[in-house]
Protein backbone atom coordinates (compact mmCIF):
# COMPACT_ATOMS: atom_id res chain seq x y z
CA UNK A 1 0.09 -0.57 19.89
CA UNK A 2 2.47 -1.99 17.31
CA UNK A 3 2.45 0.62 14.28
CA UNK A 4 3.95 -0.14 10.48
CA UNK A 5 4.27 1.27 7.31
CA UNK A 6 3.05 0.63 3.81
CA UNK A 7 5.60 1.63 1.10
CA UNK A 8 3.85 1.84 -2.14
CA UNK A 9 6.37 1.87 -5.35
CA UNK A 10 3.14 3.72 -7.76
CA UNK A 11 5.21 4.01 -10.44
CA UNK A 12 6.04 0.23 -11.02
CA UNK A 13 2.29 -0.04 -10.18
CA UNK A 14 0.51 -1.94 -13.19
CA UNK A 15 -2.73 -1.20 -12.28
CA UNK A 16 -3.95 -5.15 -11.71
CA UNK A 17 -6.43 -3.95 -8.65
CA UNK A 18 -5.03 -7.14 -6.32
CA UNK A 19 -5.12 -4.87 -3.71
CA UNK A 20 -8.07 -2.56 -4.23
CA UNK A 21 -9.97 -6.05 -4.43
CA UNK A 22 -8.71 -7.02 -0.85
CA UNK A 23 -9.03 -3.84 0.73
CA UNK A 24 -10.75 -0.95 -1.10
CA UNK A 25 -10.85 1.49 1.64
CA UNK A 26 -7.49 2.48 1.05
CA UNK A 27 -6.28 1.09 -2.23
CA UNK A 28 -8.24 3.49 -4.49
CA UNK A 29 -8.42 3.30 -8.50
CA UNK A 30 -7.11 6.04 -10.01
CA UNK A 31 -7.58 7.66 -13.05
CA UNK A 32 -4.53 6.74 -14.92
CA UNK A 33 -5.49 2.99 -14.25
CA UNK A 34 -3.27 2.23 -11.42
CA UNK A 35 -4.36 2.74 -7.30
CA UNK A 36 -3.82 5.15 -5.37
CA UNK A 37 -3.14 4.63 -1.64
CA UNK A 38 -5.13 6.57 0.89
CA UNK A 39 -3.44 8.59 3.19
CA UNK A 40 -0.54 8.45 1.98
CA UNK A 41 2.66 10.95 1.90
CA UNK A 42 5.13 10.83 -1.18
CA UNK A 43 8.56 10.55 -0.24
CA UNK A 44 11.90 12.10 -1.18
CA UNK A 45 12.39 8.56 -3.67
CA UNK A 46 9.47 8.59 -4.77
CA UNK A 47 7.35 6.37 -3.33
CA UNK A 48 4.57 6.83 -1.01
CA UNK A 49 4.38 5.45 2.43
CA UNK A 50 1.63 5.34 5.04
CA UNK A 51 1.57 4.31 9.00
CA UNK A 52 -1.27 1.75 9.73
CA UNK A 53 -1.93 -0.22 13.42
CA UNK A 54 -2.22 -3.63 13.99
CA UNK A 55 -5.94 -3.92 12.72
CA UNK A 56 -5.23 -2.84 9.61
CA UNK A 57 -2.11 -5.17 9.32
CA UNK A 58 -3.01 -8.23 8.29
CA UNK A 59 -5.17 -6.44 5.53
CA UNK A 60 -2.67 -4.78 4.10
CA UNK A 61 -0.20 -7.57 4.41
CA UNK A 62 -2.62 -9.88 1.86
CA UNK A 63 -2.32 -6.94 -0.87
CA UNK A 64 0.67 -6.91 -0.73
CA UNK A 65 0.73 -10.49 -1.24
CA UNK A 66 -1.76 -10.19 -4.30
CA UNK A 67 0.28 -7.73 -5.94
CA UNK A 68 1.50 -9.57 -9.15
CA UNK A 69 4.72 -6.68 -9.07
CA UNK A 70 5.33 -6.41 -6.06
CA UNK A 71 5.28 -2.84 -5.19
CA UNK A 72 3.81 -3.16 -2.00
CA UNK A 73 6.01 -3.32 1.12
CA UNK A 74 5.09 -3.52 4.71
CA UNK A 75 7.87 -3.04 7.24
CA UNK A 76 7.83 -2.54 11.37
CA UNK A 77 8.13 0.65 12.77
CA UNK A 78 11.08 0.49 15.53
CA UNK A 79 8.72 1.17 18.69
C-alpha cells in the first residue's frame, strides 16, 4: 500500500477550520483557535508531519485544498 505524509506548517495556521470541516477526525480545534493534527510528530523545523494510506488520501488532499494559507502539504513517500 502506497503511504504519504501530511506536513502541517501550525504556525502559519490561521485557524479558518477548512480542514477540520472536511475531515474532523484528524484536524482537531485547538485551544488557541487554530487545529491541531492528530497523530502527528513535530519536526526538527517545526512543523508537524504525519504518515496516512491511500484511504485517507484523498481526504486529506481536499483540506489541504480548503486551506485558505496553505499550510497543508501532502507529499509521496518513496516506497
Amino acid at each position: 500500500m502506497v503511504k504519504y505524509k501530511i506536513i502541517f506548517n501550525r504556525e502559519e495556521c490561521i485557524g479558518a477550520l477548512a480542514c477540520s470541516a472536511i475531515n474532523p477526525d484528524i484536524w482537531l480545534l485547538a485551544e488557541d483557535g487554530k487545529v491541531d493534527l492528530k497523530g502527528a510528530k513535530k519536526r526538527e523545523d517545526g512543523r508537524w508531519e504525519l504518515t496516512v494510506e491511500d484511504d485517507n488520501l484523498q481526504f486529506n488532499k481536499d483540506a489541504a485544498d480548503a486551506c485558505p494559507v496553505d499550510v497543508i502539504k501532502i507529499e509521496d513517500i518513496e516506497q
